[in-house]
PDB file of N, CA and C in Angstrom:
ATOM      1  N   UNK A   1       0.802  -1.190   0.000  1.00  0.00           N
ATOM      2  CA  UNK A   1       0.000   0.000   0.000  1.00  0.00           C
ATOM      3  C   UNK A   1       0.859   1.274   0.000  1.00  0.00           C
ATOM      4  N   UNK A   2       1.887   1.320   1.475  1.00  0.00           N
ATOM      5  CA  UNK A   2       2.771   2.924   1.493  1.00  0.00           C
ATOM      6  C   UNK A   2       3.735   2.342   0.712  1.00  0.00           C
ATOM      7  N   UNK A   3       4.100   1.495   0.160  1.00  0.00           N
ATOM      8  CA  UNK A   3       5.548   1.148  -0.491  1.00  0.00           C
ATOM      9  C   UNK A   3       5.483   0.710  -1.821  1.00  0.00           C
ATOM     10  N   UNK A   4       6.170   1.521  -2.535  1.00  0.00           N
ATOM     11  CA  UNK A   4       6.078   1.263  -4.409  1.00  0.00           C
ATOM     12  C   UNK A   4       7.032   0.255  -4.610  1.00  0.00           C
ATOM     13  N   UNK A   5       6.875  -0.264  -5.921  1.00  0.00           N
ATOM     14  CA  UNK A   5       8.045  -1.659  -5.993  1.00  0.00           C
ATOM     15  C   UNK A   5       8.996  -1.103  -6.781  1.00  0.00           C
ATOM     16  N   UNK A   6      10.328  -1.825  -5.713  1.00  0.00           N
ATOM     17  CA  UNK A   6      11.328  -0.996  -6.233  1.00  0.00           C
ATOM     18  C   UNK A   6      11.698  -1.528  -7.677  1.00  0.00           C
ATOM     19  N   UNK A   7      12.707  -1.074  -8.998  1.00  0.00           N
ATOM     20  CA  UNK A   7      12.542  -1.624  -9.848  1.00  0.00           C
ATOM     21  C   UNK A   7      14.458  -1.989  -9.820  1.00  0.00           C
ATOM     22  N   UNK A   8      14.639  -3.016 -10.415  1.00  0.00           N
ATOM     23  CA  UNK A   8      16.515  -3.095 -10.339  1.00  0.00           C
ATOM     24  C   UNK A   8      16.688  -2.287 -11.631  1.00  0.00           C
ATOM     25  N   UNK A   9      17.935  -1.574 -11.829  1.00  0.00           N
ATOM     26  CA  UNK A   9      18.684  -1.132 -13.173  1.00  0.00           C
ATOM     27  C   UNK A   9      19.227  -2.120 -13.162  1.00  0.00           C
ATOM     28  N   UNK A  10      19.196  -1.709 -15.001  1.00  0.00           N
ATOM     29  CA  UNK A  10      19.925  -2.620 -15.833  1.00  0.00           C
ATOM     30  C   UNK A  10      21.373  -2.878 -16.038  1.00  0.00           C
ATOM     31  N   UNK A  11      22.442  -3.585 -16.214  1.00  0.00           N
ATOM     32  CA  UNK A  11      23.806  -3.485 -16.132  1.00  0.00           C
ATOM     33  C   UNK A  11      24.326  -2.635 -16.923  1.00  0.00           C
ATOM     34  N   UNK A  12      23.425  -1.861 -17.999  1.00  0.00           N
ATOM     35  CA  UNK A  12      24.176  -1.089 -18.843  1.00  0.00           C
ATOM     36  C   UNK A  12      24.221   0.217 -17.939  1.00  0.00           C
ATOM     37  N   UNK A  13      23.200   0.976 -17.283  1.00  0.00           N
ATOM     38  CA  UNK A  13      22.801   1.668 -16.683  1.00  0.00           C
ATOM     39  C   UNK A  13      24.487   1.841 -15.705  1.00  0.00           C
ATOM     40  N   UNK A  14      24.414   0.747 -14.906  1.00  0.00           N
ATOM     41  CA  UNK A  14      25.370   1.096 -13.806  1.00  0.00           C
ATOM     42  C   UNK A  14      27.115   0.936 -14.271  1.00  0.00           C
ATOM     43  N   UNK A  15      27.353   0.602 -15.315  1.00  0.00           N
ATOM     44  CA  UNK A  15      28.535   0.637 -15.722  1.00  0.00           C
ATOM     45  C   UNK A  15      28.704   1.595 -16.750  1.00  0.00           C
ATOM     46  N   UNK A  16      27.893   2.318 -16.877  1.00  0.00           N
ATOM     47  CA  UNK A  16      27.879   3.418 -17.883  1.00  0.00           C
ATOM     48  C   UNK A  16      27.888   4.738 -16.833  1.00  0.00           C
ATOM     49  N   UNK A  17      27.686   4.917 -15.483  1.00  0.00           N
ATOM     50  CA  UNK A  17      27.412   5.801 -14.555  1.00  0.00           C
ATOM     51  C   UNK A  17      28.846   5.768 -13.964  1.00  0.00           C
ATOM     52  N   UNK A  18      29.487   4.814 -13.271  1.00  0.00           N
ATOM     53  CA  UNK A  18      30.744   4.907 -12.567  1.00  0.00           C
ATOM     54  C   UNK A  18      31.925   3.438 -13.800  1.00  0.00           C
ATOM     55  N   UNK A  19      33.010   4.129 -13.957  1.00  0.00           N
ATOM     56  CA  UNK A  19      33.947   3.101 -14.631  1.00  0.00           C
ATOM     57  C   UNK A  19      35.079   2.493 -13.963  1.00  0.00           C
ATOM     58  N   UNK A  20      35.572   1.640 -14.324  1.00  0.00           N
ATOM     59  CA  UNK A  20      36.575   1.279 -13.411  1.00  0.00           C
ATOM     60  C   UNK A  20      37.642   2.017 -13.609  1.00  0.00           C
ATOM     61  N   UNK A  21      38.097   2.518 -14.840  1.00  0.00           N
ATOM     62  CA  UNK A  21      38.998   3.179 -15.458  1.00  0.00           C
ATOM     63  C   UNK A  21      38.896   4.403 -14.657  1.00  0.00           C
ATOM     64  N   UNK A  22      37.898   5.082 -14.897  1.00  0.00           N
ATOM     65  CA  UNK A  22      37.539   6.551 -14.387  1.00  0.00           C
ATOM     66  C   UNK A  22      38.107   6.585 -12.961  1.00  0.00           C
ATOM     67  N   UNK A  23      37.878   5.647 -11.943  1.00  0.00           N
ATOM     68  CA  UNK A  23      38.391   5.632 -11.023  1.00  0.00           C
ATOM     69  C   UNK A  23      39.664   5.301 -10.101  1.00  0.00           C
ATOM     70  N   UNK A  24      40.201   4.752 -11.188  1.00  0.00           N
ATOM     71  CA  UNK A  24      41.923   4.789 -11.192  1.00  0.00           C
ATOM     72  C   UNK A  24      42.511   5.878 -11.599  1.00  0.00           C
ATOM     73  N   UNK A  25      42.008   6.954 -12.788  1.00  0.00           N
ATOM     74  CA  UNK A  25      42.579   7.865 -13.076  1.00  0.00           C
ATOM     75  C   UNK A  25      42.498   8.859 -11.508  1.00  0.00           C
ATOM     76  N   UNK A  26      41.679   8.781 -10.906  1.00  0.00           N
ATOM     77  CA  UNK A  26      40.893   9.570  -9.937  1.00  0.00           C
ATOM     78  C   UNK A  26      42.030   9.612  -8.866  1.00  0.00           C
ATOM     79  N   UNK A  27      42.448   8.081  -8.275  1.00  0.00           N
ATOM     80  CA  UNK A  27      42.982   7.571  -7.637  1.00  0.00           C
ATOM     81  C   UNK A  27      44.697   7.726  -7.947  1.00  0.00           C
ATOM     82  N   UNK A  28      44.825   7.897  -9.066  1.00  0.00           N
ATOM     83  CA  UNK A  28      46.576   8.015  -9.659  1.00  0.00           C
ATOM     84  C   UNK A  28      46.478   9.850  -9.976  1.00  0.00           C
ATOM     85  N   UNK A  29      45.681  10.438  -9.769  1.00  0.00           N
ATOM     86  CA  UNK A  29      45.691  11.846  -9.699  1.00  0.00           C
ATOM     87  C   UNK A  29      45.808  12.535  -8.199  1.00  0.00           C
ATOM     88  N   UNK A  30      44.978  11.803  -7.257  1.00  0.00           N
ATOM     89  CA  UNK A  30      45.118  12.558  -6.059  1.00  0.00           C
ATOM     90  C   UNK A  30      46.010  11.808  -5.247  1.00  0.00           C
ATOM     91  N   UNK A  31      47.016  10.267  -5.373  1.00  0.00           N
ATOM     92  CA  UNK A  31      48.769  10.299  -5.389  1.00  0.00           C
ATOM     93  C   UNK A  31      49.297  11.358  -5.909  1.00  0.00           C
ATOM     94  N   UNK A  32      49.243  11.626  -7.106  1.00  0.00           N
ATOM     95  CA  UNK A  32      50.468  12.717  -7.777  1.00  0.00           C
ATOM     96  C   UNK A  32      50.159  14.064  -7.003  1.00  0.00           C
ATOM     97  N   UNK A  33      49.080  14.235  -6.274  1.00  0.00           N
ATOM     98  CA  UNK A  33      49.243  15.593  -5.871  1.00  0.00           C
ATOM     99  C   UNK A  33      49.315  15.416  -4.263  1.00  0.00           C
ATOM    100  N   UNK A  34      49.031  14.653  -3.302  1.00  0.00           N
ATOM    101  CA  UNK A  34      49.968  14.189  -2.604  1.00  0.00           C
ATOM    102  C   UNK A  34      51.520  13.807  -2.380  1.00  0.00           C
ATOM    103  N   UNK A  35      51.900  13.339  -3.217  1.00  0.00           N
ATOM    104  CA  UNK A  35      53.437  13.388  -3.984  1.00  0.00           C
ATOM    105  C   UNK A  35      54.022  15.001  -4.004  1.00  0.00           C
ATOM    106  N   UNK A  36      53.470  15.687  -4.640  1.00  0.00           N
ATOM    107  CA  UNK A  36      54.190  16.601  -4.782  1.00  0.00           C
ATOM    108  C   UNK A  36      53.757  18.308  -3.701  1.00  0.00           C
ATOM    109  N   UNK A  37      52.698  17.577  -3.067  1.00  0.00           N
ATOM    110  CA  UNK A  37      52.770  18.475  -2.177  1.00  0.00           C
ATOM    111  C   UNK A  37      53.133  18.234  -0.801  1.00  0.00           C
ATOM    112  N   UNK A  38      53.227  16.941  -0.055  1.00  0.00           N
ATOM    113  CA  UNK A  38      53.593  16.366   0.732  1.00  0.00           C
ATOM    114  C   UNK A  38      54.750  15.883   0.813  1.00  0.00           C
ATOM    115  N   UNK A  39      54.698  14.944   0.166  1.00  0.00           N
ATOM    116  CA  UNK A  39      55.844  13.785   0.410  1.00  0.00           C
ATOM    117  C   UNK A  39      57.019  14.644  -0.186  1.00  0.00           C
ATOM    118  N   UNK A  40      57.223  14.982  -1.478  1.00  0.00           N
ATOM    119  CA  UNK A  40      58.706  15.439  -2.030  1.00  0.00           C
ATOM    120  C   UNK A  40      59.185  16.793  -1.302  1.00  0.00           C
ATOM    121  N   UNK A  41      58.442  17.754  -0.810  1.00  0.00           N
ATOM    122  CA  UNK A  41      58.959  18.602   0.215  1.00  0.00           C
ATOM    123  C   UNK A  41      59.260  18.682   1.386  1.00  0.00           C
ATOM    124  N   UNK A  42      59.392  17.092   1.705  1.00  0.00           N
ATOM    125  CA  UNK A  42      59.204  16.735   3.240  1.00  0.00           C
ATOM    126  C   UNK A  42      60.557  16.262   2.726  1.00  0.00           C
ATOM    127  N   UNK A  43      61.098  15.384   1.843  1.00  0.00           N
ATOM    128  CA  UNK A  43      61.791  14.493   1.377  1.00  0.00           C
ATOM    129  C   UNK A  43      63.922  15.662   1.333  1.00  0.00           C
ATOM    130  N   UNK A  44      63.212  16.853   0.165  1.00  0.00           N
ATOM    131  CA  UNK A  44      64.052  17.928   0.130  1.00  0.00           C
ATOM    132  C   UNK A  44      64.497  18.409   1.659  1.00  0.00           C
ATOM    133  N   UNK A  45      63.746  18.768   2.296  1.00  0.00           N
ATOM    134  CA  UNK A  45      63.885  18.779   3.507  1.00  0.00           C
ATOM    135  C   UNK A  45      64.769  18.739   4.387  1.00  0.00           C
ATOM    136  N   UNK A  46      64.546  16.994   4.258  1.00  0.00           N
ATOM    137  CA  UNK A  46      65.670  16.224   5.206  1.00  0.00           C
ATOM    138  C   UNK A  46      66.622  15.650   4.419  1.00  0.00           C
ATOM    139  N   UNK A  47      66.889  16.009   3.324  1.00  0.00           N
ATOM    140  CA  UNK A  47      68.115  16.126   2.646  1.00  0.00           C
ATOM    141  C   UNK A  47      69.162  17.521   3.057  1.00  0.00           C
ATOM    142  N   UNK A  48      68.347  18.057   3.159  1.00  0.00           N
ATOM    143  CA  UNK A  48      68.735  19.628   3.721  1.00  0.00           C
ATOM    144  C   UNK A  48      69.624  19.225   4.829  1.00  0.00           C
ATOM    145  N   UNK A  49      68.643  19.050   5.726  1.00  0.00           N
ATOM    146  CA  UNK A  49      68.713  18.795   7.591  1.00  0.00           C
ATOM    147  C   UNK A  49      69.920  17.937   7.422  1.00  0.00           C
ATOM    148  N   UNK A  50      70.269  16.886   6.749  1.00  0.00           N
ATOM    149  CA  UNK A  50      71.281  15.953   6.643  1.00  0.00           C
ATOM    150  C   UNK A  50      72.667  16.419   6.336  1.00  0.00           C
ATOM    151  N   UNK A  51      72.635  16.853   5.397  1.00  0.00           N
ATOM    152  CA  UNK A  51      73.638  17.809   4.608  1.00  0.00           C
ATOM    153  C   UNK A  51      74.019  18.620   5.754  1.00  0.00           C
ATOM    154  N   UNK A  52      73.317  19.794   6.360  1.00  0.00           N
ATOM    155  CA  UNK A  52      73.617  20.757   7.291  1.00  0.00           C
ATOM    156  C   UNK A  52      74.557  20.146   8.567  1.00  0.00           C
ATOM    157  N   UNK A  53      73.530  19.043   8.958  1.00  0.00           N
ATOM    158  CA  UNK A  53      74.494  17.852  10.428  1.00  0.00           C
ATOM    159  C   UNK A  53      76.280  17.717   9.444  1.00  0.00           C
ATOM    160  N   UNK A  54      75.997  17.031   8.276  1.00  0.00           N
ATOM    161  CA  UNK A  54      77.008  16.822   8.131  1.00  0.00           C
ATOM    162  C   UNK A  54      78.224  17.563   7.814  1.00  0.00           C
ATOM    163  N   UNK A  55      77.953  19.186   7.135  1.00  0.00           N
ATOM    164  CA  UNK A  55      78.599  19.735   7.309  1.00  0.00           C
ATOM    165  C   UNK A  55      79.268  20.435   9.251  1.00  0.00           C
ATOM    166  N   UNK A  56      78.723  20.046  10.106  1.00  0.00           N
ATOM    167  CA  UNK A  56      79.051  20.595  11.117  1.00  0.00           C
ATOM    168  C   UNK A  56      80.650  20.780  11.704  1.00  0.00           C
ATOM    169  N   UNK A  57      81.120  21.912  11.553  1.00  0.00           N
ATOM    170  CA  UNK A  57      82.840  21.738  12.146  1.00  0.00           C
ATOM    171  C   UNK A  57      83.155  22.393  13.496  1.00  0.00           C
ATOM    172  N   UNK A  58      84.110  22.226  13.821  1.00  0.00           N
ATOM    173  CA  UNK A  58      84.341  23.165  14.826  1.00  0.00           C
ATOM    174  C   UNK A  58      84.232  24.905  14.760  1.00  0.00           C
ATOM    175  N   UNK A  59      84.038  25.305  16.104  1.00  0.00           N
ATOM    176  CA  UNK A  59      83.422  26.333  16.068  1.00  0.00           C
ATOM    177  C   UNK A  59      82.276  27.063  15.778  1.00  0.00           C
ATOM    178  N   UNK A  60      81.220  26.071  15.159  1.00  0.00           N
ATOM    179  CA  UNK A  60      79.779  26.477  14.805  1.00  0.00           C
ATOM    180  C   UNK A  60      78.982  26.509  15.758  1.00  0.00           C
ATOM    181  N   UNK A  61      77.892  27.214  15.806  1.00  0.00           N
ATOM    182  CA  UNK A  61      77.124  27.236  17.013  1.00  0.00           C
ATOM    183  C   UNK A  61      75.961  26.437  16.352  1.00  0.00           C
ATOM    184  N   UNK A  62      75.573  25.415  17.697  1.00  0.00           N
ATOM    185  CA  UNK A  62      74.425  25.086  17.119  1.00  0.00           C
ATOM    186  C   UNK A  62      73.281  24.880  18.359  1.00  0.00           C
ATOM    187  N   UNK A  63      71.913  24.429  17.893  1.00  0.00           N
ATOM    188  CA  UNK A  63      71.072  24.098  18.976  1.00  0.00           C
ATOM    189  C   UNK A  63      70.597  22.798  18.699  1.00  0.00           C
ATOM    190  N   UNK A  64      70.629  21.875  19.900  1.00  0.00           N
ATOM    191  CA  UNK A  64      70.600  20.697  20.067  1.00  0.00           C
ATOM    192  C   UNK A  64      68.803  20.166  20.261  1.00  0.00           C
ATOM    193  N   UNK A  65      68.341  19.290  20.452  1.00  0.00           N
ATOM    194  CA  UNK A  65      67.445  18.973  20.746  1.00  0.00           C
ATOM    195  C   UNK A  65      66.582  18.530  21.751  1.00  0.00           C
ATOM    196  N   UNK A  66      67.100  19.279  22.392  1.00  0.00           N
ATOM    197  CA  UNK A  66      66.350  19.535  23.744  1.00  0.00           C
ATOM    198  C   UNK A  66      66.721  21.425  24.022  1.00  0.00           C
ATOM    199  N   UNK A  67      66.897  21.595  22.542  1.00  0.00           N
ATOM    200  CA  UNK A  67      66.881  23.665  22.817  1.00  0.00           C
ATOM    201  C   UNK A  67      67.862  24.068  23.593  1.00  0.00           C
ATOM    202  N   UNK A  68      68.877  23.307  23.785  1.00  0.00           N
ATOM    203  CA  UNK A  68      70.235  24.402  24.077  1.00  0.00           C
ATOM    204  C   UNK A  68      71.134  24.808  23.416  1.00  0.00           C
ATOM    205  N   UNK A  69      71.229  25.725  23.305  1.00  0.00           N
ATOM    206  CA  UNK A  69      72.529  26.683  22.403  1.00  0.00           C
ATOM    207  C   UNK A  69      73.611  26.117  22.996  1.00  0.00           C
ATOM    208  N   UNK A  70      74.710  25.934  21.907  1.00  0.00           N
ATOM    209  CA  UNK A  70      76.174  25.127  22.153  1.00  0.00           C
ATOM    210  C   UNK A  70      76.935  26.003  21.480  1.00  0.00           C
ATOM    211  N   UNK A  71      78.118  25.439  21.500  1.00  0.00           N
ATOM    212  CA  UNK A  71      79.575  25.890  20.696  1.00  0.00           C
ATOM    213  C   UNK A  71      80.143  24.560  20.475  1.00  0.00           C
ATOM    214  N   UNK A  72      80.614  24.414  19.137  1.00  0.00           N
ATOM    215  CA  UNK A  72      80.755  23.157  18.795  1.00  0.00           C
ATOM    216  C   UNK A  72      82.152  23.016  18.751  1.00  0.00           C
ATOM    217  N   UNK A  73      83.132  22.167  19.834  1.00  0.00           N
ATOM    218  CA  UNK A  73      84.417  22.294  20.321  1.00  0.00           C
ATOM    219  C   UNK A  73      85.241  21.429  19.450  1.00  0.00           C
ATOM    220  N   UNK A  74      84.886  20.424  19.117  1.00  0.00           N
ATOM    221  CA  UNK A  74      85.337  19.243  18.359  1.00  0.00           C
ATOM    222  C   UNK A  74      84.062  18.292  18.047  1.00  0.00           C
ATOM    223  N   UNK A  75      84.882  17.657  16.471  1.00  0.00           N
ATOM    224  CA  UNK A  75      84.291  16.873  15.615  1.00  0.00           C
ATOM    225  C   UNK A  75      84.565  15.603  15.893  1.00  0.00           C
ATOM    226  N   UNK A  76      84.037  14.459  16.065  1.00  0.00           N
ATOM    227  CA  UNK A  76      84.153  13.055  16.173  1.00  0.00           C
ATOM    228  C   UNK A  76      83.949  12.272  14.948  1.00  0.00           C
ATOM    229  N   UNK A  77      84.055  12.364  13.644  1.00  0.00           N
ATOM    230  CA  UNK A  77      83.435  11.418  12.595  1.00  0.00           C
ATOM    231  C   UNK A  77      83.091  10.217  12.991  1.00  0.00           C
ATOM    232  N   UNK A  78      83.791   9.789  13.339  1.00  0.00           N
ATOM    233  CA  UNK A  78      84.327   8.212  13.481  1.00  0.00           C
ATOM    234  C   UNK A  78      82.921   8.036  14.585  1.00  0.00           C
ATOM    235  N   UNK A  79      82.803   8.080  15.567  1.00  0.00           N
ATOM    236  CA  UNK A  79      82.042   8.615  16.505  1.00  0.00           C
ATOM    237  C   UNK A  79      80.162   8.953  16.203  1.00  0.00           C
ATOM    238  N   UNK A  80      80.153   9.859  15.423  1.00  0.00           N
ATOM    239  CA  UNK A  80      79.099  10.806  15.289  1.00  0.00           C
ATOM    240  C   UNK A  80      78.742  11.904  16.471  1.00  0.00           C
ATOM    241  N   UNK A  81      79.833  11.884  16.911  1.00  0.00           N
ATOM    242  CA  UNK A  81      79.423  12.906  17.988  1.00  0.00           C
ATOM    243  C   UNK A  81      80.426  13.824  17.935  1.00  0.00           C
ATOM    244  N   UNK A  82      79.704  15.035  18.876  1.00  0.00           N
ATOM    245  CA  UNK A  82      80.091  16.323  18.977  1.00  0.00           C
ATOM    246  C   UNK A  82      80.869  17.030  20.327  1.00  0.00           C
ATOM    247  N   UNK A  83      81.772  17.624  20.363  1.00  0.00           N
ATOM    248  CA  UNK A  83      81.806  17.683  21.592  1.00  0.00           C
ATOM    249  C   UNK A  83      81.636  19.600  21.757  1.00  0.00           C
ATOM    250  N   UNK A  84      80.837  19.407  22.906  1.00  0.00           N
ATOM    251  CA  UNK A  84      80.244  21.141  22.654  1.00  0.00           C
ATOM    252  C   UNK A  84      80.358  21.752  24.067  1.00  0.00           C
ATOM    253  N   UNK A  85      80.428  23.054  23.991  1.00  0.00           N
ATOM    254  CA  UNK A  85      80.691  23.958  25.379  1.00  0.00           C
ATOM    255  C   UNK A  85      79.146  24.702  25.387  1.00  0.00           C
ATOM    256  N   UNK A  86      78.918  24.572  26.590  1.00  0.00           N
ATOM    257  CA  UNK A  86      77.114  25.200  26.761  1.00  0.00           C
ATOM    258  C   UNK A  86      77.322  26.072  27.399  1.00  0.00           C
ATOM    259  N   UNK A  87      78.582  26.397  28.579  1.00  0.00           N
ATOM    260  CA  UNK A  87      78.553  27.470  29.341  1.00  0.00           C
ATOM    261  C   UNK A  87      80.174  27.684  29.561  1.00  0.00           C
ATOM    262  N   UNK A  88      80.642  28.969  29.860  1.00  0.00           N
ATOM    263  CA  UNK A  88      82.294  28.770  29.765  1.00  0.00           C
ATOM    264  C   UNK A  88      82.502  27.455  30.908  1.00  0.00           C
ATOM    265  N   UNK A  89      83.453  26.531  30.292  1.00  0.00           N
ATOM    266  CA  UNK A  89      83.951  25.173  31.065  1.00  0.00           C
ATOM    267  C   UNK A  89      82.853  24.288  31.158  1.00  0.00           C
ATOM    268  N   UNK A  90      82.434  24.550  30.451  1.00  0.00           N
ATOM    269  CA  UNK A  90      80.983  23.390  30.747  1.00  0.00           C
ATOM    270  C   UNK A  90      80.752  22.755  29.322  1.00  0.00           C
ATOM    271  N   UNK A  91      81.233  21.652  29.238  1.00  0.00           N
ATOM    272  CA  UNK A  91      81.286  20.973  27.814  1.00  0.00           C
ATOM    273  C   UNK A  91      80.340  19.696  27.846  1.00  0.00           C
ATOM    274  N   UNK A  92      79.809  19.179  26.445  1.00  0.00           N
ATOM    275  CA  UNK A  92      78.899  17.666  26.907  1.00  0.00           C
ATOM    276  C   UNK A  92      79.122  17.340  25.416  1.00  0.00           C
ATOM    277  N   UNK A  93      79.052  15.849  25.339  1.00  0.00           N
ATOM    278  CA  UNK A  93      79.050  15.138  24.261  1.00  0.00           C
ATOM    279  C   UNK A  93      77.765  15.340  23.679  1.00  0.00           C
ATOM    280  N   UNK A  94      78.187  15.413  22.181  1.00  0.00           N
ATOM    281  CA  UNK A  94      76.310  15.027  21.697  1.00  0.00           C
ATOM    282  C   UNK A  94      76.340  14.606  20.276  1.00  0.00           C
ATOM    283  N   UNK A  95      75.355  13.315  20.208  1.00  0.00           N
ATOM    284  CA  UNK A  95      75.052  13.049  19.125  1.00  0.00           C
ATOM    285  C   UNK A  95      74.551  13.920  18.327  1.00  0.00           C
ATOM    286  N   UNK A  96      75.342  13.459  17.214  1.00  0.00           N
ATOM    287  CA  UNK A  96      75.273  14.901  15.842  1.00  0.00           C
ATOM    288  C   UNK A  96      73.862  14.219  15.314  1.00  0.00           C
ATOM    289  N   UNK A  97      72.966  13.127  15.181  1.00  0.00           N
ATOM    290  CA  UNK A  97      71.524  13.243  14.526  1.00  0.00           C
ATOM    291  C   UNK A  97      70.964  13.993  15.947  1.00  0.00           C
ATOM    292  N   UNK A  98      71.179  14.137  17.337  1.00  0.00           N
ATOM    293  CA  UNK A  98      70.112  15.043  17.503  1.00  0.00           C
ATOM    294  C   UNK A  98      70.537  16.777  17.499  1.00  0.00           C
ATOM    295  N   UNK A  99      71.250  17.130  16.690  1.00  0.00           N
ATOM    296  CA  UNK A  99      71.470  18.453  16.671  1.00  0.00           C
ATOM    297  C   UNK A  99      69.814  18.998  15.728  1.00  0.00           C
ATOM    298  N   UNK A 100      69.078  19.799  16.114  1.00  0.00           N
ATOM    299  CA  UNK A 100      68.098  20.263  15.655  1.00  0.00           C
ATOM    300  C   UNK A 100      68.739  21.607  14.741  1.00  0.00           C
ATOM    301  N   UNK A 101      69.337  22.557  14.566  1.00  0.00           N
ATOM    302  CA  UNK A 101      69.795  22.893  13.596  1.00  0.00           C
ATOM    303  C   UNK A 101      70.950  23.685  14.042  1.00  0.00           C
ATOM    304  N   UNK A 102      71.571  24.299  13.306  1.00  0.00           N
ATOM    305  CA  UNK A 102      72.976  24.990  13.144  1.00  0.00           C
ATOM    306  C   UNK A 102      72.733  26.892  12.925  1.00  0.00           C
ATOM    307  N   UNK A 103      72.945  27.874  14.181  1.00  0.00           N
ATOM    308  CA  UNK A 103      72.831  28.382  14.089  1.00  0.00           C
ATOM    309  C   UNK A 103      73.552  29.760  13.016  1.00  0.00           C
ATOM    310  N   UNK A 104      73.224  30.429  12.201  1.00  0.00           N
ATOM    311  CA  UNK A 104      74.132  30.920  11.385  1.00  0.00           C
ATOM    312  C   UNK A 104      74.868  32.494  11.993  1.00  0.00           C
ATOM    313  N   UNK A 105      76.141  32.481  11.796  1.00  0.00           N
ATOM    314  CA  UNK A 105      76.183  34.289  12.823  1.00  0.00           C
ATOM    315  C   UNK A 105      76.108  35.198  12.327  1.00  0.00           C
ATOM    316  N   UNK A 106      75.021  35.592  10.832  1.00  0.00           N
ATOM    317  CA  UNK A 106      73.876  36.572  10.275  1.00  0.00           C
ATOM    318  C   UNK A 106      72.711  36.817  11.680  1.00  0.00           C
ATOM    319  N   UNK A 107      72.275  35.392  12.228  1.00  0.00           N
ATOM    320  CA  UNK A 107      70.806  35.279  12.582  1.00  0.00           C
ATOM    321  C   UNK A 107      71.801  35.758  14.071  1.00  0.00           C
ATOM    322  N   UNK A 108      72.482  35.362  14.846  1.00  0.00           N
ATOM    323  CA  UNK A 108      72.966  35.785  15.979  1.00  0.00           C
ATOM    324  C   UNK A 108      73.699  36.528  16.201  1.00  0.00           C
ATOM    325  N   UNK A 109      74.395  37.407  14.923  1.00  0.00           N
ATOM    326  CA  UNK A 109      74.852  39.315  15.430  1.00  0.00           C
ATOM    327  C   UNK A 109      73.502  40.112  15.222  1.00  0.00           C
ATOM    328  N   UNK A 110      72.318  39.453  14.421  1.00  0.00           N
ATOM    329  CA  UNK A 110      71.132  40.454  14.403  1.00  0.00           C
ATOM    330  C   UNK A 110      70.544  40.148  15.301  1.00  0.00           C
ATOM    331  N   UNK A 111      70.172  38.940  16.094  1.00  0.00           N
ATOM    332  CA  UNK A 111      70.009  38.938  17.516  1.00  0.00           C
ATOM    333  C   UNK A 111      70.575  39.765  18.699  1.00  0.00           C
ATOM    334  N   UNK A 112      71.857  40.507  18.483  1.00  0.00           N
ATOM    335  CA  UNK A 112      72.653  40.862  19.687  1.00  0.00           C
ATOM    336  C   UNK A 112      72.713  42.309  19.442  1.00  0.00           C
ATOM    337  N   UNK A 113      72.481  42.468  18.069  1.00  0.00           N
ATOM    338  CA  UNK A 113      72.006  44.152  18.109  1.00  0.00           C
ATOM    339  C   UNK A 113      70.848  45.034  18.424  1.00  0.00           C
ATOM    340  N   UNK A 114      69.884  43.916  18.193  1.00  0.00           N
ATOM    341  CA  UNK A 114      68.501  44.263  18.977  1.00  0.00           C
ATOM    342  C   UNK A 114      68.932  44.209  20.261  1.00  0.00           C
ATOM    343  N   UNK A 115      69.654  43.748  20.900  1.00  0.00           N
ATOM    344  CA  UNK A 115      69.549  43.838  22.252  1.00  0.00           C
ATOM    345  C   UNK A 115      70.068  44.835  22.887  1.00  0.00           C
ATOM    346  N   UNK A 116      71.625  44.843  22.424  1.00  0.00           N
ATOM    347  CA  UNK A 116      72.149  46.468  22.425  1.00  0.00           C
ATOM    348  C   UNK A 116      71.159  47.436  22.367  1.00  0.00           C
ATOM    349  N   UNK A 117      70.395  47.294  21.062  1.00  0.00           N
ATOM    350  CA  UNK A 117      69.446  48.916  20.643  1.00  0.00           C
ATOM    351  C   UNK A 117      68.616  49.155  21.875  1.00  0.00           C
ATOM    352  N   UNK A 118      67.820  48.342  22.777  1.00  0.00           N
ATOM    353  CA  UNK A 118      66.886  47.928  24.087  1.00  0.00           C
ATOM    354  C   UNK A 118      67.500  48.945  24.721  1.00  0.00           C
TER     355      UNK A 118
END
């Protein structure tokens, strides 16, 4: 009485509406733009970050990963570690993957002139 009979479509109907094809293109389009907005700038990145650790020599300042500013006293290759001064006479070993980055002394004489100007 309240309910009409439902009717089935036909197979042409529903494979003519969604394709299999259509939906791989769909699927290999929103990879490629994941790819290139995600993944390959994440990728450049830590090619960067890598490069930078590995250039590290003596005398660079850097900040470690747990956010303390160092002075980088000696190089260990062999090792991977660093040996760094945090406060005058106050030196600590540190693994060079957790150095979080390498400070440049552009970014820390323009740090020290603002402070002067104060």
């Amino acid at each position: 009485m309240l309910i009409n009979d439902a009717f089935a479509q036909t197979a042409d109907a529903v494979s003519s509406s969604g394709s299999f094809t259509g939906m791989v293109v769909q699927l290999l389009l929103i990879f490629a733009i994941f790819y290139f907005l995600l993944i390959r700038p994440q990728q450049k990145r830590l090619k960067e970050h890598e490069a930078k650790l590995k250039a590290i020599k003596r005398g660079d300042n850097i900040i470690t990963g747990g956010g303390i500013y160092a002075k980088v006293i000696s190089v260990d290759d062999a090792k991977d570690e660093l040996q760094a001064e945090i406060a005058s006479n106050v030196t600590v070993r540190v693994v060079r993957s957790t150095v979080r980055d390498v400070v440049l002394e552009e970014v820390k004489a323009a740090n020290s002139n603002k402070k002067t100007k104060k």
